[in-house]
N, C-alpha and C. Protein backbone atom coordinates (compact mmCIF):
# COMPACT_ATOMS: atom_id res chain seq x y z
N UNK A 1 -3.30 -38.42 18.58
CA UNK A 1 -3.13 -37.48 19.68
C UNK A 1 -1.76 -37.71 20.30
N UNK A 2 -1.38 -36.78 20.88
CA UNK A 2 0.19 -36.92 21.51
C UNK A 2 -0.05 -35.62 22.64
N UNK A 3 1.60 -36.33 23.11
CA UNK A 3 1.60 -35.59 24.55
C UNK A 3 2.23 -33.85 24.35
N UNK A 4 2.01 -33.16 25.09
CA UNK A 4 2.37 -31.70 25.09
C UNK A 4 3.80 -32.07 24.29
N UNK A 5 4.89 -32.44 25.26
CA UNK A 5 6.23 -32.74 24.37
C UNK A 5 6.50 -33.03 22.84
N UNK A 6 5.58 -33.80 22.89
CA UNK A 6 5.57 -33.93 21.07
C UNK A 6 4.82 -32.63 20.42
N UNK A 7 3.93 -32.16 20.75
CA UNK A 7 3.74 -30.92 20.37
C UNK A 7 4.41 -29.99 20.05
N UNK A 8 5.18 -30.07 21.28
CA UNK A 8 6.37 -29.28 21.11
C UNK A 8 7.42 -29.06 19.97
N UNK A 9 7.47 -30.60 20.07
CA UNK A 9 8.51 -30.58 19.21
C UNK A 9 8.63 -30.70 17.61
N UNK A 10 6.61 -30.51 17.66
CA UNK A 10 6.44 -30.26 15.87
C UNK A 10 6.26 -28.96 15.90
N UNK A 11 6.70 -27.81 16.57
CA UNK A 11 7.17 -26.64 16.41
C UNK A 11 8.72 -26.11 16.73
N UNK A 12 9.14 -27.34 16.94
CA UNK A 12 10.52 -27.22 16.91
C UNK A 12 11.58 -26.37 18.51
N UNK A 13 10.39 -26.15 19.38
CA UNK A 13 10.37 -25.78 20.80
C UNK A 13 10.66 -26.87 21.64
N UNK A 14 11.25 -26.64 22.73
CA UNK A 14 11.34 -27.30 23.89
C UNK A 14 10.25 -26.95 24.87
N UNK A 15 9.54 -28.29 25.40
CA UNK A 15 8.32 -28.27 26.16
C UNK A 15 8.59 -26.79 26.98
N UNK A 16 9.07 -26.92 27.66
CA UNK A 16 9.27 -25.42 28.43
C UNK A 16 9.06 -23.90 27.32
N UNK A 17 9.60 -23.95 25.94
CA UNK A 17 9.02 -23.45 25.28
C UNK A 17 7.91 -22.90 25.49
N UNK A 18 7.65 -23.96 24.51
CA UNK A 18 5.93 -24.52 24.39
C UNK A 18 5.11 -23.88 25.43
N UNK A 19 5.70 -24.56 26.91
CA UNK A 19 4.65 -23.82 28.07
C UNK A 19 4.47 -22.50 27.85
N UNK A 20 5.71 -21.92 27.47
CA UNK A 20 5.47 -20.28 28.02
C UNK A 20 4.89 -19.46 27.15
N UNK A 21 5.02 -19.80 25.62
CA UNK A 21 4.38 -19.24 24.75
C UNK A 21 2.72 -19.51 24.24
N UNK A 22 2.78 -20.87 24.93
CA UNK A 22 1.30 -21.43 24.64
C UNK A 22 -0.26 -20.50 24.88
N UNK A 23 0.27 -19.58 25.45
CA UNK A 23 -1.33 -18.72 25.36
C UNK A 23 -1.45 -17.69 24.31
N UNK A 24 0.19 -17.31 23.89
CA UNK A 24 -0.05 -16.48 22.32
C UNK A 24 -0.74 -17.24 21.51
N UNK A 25 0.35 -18.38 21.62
CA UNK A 25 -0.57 -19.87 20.36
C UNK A 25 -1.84 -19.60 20.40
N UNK A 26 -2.80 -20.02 21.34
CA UNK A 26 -3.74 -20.27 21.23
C UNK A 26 -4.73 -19.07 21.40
N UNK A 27 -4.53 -17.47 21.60
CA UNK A 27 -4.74 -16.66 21.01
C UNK A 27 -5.03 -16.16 19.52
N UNK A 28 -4.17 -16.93 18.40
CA UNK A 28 -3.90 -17.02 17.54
C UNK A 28 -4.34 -18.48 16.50
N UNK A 29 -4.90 -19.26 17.53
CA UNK A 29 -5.99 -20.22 16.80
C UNK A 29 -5.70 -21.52 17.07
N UNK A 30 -4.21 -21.26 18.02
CA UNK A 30 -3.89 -22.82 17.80
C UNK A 30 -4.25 -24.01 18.82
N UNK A 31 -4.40 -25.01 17.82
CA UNK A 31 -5.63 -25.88 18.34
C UNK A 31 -5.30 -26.42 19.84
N UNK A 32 -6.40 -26.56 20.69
CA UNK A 32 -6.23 -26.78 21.93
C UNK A 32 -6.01 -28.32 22.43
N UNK A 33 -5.58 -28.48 23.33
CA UNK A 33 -5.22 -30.04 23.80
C UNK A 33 -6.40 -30.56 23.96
N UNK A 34 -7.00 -31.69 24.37
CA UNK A 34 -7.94 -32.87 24.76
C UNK A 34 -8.18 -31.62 26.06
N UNK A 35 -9.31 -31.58 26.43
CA UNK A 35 -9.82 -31.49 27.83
C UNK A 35 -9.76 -32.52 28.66
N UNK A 36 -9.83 -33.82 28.66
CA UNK A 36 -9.89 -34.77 29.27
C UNK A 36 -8.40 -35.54 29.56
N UNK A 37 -8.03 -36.13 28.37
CA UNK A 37 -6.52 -36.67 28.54
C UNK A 37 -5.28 -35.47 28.09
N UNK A 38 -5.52 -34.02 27.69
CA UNK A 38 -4.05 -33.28 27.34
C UNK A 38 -3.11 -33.32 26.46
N UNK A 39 -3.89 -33.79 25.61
CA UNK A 39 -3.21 -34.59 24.22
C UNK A 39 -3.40 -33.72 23.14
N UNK A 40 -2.51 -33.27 21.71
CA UNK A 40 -2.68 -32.56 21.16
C UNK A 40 -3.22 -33.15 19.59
N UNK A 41 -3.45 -33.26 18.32
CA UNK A 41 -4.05 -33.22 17.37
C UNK A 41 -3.09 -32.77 16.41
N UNK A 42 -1.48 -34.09 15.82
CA UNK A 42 -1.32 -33.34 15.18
C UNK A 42 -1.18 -33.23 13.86
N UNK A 43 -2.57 -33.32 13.29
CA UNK A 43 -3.40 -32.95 12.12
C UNK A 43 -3.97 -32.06 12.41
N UNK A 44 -4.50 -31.51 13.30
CA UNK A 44 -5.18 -29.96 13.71
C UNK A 44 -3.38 -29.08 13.81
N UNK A 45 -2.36 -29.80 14.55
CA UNK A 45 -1.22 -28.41 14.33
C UNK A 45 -0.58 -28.30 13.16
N UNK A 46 -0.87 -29.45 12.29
CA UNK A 46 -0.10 -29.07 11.06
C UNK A 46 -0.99 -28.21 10.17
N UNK A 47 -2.41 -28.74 10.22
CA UNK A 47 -3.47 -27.22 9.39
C UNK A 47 -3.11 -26.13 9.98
N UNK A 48 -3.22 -25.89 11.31
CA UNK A 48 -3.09 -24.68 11.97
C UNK A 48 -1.55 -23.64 11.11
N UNK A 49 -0.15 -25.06 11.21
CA UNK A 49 1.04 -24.31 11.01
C UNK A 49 0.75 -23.90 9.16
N UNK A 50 0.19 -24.80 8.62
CA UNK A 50 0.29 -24.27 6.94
C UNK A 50 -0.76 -23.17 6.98
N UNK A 51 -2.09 -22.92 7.56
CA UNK A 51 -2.70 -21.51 7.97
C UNK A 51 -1.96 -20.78 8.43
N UNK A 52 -0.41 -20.65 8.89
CA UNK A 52 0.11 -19.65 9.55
C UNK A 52 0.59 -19.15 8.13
N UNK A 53 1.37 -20.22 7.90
CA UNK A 53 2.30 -19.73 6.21
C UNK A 53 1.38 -19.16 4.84
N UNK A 54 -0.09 -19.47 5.58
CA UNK A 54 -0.64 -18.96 4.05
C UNK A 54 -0.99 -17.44 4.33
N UNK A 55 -1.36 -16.92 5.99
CA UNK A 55 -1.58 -15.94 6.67
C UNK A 55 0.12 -14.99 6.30
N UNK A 56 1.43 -15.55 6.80
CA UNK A 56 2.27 -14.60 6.65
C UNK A 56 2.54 -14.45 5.02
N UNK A 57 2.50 -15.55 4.10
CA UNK A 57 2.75 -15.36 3.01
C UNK A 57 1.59 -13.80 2.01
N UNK A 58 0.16 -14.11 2.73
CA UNK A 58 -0.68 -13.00 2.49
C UNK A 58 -0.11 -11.67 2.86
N UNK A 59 0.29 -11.40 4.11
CA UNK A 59 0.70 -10.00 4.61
C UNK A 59 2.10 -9.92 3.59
N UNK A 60 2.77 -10.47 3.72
CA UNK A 60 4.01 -10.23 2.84
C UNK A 60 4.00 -9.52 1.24
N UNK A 61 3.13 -10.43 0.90
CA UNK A 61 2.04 -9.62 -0.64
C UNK A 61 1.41 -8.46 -0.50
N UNK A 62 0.88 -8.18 0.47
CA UNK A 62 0.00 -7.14 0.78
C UNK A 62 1.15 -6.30 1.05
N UNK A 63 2.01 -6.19 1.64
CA UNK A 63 3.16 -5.43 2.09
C UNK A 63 4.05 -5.14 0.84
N UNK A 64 4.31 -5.96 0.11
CA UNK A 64 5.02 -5.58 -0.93
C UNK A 64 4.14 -5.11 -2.12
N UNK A 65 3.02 -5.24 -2.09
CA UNK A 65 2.02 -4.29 -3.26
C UNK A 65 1.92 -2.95 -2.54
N UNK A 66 1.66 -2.86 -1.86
CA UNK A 66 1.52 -1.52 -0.72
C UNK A 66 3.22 -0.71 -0.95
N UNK A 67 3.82 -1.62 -1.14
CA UNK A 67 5.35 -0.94 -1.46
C UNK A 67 5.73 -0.74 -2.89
N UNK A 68 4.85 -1.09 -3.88
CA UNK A 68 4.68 -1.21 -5.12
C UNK A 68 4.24 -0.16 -5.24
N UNK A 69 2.64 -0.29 -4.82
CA UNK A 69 1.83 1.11 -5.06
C UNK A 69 2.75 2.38 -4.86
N UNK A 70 3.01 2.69 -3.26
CA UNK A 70 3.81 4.05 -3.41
C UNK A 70 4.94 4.54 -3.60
N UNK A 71 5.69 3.17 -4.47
CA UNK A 71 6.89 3.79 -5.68
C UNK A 71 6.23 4.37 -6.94
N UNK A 72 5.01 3.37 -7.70
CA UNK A 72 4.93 4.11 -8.27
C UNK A 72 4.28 5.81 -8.29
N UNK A 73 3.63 5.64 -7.39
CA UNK A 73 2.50 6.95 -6.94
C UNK A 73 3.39 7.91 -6.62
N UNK A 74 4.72 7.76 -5.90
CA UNK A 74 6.50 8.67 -6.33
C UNK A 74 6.62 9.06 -7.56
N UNK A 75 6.90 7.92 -8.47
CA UNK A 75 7.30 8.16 -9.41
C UNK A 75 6.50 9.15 -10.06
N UNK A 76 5.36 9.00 -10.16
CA UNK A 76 4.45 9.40 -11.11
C UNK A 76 4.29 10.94 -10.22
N UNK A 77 4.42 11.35 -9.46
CA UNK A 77 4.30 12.48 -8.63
C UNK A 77 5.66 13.15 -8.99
N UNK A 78 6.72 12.79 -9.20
CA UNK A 78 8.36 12.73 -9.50
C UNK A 78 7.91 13.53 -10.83
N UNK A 79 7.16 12.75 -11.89
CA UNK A 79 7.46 13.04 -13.22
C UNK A 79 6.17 14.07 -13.69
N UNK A 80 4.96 14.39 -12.73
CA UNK A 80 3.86 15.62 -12.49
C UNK A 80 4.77 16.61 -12.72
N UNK A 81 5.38 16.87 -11.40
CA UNK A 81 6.62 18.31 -10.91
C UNK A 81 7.57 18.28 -11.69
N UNK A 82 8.18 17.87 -12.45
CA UNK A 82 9.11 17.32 -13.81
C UNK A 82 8.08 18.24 -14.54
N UNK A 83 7.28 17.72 -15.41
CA UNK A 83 6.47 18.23 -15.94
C UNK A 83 5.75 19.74 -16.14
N UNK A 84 5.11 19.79 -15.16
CA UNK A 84 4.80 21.03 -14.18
C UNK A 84 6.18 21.70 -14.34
N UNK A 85 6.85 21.92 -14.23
CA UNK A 85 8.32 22.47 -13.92
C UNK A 85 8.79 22.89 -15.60
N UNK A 86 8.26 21.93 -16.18
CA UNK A 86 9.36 21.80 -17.60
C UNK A 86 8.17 22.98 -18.39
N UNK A 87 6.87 22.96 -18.25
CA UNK A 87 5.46 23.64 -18.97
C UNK A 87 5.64 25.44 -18.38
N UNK A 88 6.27 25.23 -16.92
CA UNK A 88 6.55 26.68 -16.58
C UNK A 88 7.56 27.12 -17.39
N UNK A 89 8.79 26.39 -17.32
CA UNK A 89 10.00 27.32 -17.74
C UNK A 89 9.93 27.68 -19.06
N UNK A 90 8.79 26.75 -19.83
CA UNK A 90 8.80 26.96 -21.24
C UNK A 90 7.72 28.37 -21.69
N UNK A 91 6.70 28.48 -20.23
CA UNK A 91 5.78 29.72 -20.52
C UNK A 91 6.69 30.95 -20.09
N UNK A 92 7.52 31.19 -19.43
CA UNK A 92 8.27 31.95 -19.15
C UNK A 92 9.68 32.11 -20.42
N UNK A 93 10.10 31.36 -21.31
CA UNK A 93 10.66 31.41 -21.83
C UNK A 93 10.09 32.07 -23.09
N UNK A 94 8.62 32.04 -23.35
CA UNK A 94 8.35 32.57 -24.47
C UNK A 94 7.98 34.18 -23.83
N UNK A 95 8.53 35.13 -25.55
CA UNK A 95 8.55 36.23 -25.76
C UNK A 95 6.90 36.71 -25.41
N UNK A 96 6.80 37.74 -24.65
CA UNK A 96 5.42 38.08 -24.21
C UNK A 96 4.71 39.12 -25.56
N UNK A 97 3.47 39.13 -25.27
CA UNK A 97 2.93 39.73 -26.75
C UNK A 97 3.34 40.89 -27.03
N UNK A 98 3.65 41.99 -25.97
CA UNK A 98 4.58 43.22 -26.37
C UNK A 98 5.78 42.90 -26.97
N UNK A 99 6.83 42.41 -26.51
CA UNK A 99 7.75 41.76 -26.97
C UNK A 99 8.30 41.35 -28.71
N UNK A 100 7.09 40.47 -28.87
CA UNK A 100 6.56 40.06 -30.36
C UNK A 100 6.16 41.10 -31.24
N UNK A 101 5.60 41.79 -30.93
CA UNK A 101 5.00 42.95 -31.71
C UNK A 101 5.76 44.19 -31.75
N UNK A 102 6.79 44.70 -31.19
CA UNK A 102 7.62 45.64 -30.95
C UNK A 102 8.77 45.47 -31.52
């Protein structure tokens, strides 16, 4: 256990930091001091900080598949109307049955 200051400073904050942001923290899971002596756990803040990195590393994946998905779902919509486009000009290009027969 250790004092707020050292807490602090395994997040790399200055206690004053620390104070002001400390209710997002712990909004967000992070582990609470001693009720009794005010002391922090820090084997509870270092699980807490590698749960942060496995949490942003997740959204980051999720964010970049999500940015995956609707390039290709572009693309493939890109090369429909391509398509679509290329099947018209070619029905319009052919001689109509009067045409042929005349």
């Amino acid at each position: 256990m250790v004092p707020p200051v050292k807490a602090a400073r395994r997040l790399h904050l200055t206690l004053a930091e620390f104070d002001r942001i400390l209710p997002r923290l712990l909004q967000r899971g992070f582990p609470k001091a001693d009720p009794d002596i005010g002391n922090y756990d820090l084997k509870a803040i270092d699980a807490w900080l590698d749960g942060q990195m496995a949490v942003r590393t997740e959204q980051v994946a999720r964010q970049s598949t999500h940015k995956l998905v609707m390039e290709r779902l572009e693309r493939l919509d890109q090369e429909l109307t391509a398509k679509k486009a290329l099947r018209e000009a070619r029905r319009k290009s052919r001689p109509s049955a009067g045409e042929r027969n005349g």
